[in-house]
PDB file of N, CA and C in Angstrom:
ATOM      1  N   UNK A   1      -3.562 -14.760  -6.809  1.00  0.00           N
ATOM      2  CA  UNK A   1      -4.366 -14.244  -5.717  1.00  0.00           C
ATOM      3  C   UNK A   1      -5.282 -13.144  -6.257  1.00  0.00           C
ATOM      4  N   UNK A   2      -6.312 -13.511  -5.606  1.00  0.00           N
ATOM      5  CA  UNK A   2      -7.455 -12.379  -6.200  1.00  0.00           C
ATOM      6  C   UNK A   2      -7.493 -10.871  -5.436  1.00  0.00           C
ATOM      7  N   UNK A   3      -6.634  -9.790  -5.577  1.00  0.00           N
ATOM      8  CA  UNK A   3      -6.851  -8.235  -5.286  1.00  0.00           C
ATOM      9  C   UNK A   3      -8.177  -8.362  -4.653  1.00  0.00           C
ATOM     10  N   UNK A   4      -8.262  -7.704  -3.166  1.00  0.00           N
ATOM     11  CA  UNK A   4      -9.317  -6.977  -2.807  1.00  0.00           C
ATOM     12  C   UNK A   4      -9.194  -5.199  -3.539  1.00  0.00           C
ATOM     13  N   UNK A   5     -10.276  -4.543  -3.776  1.00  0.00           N
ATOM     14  CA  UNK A   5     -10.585  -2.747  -3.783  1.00  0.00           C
ATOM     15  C   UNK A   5      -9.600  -2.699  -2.975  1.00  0.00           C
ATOM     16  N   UNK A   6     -10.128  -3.023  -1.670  1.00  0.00           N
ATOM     17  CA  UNK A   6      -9.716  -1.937  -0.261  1.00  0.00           C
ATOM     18  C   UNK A   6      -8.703  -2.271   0.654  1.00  0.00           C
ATOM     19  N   UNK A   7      -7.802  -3.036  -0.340  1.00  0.00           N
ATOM     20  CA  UNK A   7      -6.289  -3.983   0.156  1.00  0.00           C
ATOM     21  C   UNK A   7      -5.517  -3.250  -1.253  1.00  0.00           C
ATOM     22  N   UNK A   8      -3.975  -2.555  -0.372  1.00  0.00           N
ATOM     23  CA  UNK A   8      -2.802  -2.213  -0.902  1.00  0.00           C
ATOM     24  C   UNK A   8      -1.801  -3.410  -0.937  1.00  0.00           C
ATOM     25  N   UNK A   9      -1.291  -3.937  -1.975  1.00  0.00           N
ATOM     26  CA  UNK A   9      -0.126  -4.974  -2.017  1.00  0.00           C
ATOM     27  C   UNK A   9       1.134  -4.086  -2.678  1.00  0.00           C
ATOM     28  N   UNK A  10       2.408  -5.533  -2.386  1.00  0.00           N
ATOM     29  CA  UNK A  10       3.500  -4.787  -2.512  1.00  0.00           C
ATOM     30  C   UNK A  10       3.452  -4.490  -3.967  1.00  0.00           C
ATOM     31  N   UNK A  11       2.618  -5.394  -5.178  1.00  0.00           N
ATOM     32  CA  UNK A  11       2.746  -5.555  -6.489  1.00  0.00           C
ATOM     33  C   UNK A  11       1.834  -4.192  -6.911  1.00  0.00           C
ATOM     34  N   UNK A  12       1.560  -3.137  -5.823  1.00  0.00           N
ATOM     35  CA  UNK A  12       0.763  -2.062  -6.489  1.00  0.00           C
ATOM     36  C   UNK A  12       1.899  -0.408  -6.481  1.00  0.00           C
ATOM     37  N   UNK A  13       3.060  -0.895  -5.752  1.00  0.00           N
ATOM     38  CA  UNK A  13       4.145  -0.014  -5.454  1.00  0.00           C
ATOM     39  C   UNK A  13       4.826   0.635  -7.084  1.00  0.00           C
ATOM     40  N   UNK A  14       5.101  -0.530  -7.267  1.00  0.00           N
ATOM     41  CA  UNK A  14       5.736  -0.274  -8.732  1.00  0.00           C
ATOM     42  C   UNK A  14       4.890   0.731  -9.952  1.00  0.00           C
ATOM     43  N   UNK A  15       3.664   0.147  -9.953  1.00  0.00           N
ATOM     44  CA  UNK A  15       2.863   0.669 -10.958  1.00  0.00           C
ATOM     45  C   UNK A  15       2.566   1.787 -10.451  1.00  0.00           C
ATOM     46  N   UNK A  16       2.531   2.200  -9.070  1.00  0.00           N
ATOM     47  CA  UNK A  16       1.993   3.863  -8.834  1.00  0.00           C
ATOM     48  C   UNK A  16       3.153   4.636  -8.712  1.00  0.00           C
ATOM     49  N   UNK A  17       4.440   4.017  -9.079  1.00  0.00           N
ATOM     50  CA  UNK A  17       5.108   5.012  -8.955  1.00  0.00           C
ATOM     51  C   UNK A  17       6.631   5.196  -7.554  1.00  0.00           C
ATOM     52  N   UNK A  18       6.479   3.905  -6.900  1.00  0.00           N
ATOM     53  CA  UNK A  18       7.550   4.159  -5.699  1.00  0.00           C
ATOM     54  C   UNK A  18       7.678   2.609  -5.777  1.00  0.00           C
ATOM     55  N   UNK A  19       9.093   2.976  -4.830  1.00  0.00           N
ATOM     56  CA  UNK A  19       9.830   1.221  -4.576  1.00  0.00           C
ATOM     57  C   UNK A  19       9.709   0.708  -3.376  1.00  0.00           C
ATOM     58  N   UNK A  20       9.988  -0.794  -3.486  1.00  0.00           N
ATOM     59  CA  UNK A  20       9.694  -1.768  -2.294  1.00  0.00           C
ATOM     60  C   UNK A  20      10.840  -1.245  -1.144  1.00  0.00           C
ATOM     61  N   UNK A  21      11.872  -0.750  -1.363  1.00  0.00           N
ATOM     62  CA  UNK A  21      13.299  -0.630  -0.694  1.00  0.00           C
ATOM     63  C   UNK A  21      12.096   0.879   0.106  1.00  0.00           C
ATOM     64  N   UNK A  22      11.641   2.050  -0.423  1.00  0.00           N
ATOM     65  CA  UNK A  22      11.262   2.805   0.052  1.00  0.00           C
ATOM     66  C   UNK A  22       9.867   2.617   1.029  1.00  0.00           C
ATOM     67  N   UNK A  23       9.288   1.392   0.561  1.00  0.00           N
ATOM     68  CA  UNK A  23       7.834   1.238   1.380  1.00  0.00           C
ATOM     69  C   UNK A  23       8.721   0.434   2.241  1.00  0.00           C
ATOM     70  N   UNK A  24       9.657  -0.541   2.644  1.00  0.00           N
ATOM     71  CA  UNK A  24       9.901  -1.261   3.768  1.00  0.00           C
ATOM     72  C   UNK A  24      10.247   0.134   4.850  1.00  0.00           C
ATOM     73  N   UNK A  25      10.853   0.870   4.532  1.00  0.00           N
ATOM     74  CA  UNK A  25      11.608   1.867   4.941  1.00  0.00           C
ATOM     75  C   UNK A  25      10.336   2.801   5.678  1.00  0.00           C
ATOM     76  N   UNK A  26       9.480   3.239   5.118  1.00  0.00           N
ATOM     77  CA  UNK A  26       8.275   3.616   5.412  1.00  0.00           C
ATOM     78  C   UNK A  26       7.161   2.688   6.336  1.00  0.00           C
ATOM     79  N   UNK A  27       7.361   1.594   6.306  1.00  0.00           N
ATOM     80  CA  UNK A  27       6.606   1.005   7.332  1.00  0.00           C
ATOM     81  C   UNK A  27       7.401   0.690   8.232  1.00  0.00           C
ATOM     82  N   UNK A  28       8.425   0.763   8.399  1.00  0.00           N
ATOM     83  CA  UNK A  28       9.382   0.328   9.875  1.00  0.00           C
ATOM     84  C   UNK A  28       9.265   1.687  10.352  1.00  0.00           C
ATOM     85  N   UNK A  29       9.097   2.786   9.600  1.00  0.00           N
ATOM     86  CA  UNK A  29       8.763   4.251  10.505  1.00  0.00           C
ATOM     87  C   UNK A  29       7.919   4.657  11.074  1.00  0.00           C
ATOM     88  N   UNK A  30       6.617   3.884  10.346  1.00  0.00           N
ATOM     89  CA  UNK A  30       5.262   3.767  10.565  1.00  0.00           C
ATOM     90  C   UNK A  30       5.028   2.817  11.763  1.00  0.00           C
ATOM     91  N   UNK A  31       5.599   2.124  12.365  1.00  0.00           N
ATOM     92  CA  UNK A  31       5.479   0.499  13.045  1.00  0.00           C
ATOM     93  C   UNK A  31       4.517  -0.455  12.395  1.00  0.00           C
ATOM     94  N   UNK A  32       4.399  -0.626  11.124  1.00  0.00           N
ATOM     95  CA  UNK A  32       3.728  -1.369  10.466  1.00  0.00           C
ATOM     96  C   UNK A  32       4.568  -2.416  10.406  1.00  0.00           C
ATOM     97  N   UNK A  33       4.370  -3.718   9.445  1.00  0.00           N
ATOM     98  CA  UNK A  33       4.996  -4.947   9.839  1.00  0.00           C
ATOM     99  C   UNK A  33       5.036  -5.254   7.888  1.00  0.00           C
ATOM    100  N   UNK A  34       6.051  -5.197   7.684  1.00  0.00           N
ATOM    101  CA  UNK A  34       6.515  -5.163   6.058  1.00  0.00           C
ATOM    102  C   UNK A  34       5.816  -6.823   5.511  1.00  0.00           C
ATOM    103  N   UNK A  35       6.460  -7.696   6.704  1.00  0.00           N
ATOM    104  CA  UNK A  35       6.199  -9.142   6.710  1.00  0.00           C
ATOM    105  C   UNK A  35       4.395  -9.381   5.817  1.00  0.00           C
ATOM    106  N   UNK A  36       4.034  -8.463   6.911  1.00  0.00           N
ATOM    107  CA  UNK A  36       2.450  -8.847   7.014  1.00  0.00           C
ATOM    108  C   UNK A  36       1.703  -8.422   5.670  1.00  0.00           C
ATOM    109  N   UNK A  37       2.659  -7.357   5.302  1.00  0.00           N
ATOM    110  CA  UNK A  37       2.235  -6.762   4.016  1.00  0.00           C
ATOM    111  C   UNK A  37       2.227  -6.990   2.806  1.00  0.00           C
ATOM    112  N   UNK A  38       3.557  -7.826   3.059  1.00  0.00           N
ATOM    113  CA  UNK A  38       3.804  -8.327   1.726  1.00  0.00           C
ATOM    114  C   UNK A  38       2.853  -9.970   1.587  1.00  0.00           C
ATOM    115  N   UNK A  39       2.691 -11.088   2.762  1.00  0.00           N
ATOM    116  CA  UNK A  39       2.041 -12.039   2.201  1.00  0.00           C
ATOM    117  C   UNK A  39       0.008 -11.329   2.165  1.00  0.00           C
ATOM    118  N   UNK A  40       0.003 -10.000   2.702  1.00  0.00           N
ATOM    119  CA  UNK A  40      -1.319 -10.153   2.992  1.00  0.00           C
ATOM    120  C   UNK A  40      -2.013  -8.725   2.330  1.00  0.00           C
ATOM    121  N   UNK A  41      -1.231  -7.986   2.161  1.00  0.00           N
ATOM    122  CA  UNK A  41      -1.330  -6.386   1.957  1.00  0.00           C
ATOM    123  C   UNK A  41      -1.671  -5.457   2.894  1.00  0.00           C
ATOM    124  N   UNK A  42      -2.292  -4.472   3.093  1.00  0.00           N
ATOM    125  CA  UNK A  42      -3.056  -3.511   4.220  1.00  0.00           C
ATOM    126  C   UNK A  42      -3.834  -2.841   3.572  1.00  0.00           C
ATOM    127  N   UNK A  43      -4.859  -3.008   4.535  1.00  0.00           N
ATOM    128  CA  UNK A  43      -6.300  -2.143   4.248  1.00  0.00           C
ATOM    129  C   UNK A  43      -5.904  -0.405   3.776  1.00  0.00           C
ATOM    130  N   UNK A  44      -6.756  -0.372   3.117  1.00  0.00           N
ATOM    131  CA  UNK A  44      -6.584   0.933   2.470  1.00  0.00           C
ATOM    132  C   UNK A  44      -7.079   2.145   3.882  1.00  0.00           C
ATOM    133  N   UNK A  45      -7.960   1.716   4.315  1.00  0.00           N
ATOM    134  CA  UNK A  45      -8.476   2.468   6.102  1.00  0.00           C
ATOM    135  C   UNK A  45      -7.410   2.359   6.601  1.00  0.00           C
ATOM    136  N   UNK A  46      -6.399   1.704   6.691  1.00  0.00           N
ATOM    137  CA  UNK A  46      -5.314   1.471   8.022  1.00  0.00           C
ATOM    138  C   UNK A  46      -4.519   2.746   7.354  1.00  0.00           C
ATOM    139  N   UNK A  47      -3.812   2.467   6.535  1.00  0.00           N
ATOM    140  CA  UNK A  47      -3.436   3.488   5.517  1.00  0.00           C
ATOM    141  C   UNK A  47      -3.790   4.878   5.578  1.00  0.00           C
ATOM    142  N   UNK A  48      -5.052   5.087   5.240  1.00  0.00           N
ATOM    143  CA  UNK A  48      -5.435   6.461   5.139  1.00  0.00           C
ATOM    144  C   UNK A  48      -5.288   7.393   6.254  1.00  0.00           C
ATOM    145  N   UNK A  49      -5.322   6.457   7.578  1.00  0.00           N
ATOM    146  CA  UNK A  49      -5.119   6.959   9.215  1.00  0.00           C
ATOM    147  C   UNK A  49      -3.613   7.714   9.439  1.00  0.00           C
ATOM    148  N   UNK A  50      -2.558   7.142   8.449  1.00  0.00           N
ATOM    149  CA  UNK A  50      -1.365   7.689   8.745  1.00  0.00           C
ATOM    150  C   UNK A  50      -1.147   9.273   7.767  1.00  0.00           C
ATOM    151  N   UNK A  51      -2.452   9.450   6.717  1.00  0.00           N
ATOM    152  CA  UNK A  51      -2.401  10.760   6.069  1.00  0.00           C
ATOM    153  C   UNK A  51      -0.978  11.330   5.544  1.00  0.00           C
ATOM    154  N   UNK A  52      -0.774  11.143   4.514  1.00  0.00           N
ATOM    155  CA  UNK A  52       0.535  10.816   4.255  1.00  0.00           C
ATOM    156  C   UNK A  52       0.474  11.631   2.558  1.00  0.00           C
ATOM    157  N   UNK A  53       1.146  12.593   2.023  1.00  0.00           N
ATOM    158  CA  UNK A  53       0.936  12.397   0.598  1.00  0.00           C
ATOM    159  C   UNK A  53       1.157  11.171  -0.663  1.00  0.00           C
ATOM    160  N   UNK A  54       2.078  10.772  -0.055  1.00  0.00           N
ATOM    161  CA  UNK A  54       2.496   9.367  -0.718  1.00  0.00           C
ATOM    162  C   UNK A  54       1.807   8.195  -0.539  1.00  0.00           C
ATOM    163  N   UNK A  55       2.044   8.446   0.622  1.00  0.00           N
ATOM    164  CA  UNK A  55       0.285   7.005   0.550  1.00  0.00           C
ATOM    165  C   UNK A  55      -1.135   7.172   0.071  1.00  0.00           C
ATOM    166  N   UNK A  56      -1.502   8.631   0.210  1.00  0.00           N
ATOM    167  CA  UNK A  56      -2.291   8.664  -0.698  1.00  0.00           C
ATOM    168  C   UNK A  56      -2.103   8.646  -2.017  1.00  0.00           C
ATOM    169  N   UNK A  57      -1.474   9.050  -2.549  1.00  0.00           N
ATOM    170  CA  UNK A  57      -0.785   8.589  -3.863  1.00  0.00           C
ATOM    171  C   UNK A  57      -1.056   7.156  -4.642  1.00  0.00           C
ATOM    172  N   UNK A  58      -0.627   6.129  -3.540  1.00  0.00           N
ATOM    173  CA  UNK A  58      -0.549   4.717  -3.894  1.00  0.00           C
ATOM    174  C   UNK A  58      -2.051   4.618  -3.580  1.00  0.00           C
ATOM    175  N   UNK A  59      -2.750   5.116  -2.756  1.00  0.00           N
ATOM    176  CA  UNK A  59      -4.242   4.285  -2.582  1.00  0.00           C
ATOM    177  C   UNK A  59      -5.223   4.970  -3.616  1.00  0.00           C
ATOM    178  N   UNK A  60      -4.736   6.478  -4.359  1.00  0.00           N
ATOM    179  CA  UNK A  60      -5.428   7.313  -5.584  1.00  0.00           C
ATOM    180  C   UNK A  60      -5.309   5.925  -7.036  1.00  0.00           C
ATOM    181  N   UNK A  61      -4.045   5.868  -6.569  1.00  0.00           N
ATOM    182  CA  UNK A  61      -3.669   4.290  -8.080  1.00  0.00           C
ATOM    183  C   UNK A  61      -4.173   3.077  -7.525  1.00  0.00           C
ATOM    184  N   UNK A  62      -4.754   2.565  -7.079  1.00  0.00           N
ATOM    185  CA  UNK A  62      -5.130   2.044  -6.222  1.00  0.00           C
ATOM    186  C   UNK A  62      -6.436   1.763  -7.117  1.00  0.00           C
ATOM    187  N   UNK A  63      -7.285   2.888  -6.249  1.00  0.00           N
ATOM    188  CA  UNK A  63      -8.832   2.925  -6.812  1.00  0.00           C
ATOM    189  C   UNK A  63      -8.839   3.085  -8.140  1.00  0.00           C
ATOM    190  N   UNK A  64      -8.142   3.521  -8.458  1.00  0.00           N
ATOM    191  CA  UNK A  64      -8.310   4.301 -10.457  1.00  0.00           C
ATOM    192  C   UNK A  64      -7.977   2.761 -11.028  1.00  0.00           C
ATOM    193  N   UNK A  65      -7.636   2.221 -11.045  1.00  0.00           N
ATOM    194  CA  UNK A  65      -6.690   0.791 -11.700  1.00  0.00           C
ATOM    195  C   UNK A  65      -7.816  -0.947 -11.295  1.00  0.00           C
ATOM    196  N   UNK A  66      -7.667  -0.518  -9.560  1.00  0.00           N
ATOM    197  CA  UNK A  66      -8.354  -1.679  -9.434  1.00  0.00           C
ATOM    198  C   UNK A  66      -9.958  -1.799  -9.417  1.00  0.00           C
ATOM    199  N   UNK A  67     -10.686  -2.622 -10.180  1.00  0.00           N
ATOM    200  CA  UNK A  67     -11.873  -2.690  -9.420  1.00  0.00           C
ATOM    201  C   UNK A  67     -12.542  -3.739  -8.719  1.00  0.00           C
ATOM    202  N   UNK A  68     -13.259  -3.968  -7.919  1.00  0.00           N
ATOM    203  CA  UNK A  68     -14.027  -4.832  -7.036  1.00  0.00           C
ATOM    204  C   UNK A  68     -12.247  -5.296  -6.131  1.00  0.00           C
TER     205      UNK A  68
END
C-alpha cells in the first residue's frame, strides 16, 4: 500500500517510538475506531484536533520520514 503524507498508520507506531497495545488503548479513550485505523490509518488533521504530546510526536516522525 502506498503511504499518504497526511495519513498516520499502525506501521508508523513502532518506528516513532510507541506500541500498538498503547495506541489501541489511546483511541478507545479518544472514541476513535482502532478497526478503521488499522485497515485505513487517520488523517494527520483528525489527529492534531486531539493536541496531545504523543501524538504529536508520531505525526513530527511522520513528516520527517515520510514524503509525498
Amino acid at each position: 500500500m502506498l503511504k499518504s503524507a497526511n495519513r498516520v498508520y499502525p506501521s508508523d507506531l513502532a518506528p516513532a517510538g510507541y506500541c500498538c497495545s498503547g495506541g489501541r488503548t489511546f483511541f478507545a479513550g479518544h472514541g476513535l475506531s482502532w478497526a478503521d485505523f488499522v485497515k485505513e490509518g487517520i488523517a494527520i488533521s483528525e489527529l492534531e484536533e486531539i493536541n496531545d504530546p504523543i501524538v504529536e510526536d508520531v505525526i513530527a516522525w511522520v513528516r520527517k520520514n515520510r514524503k509525498s
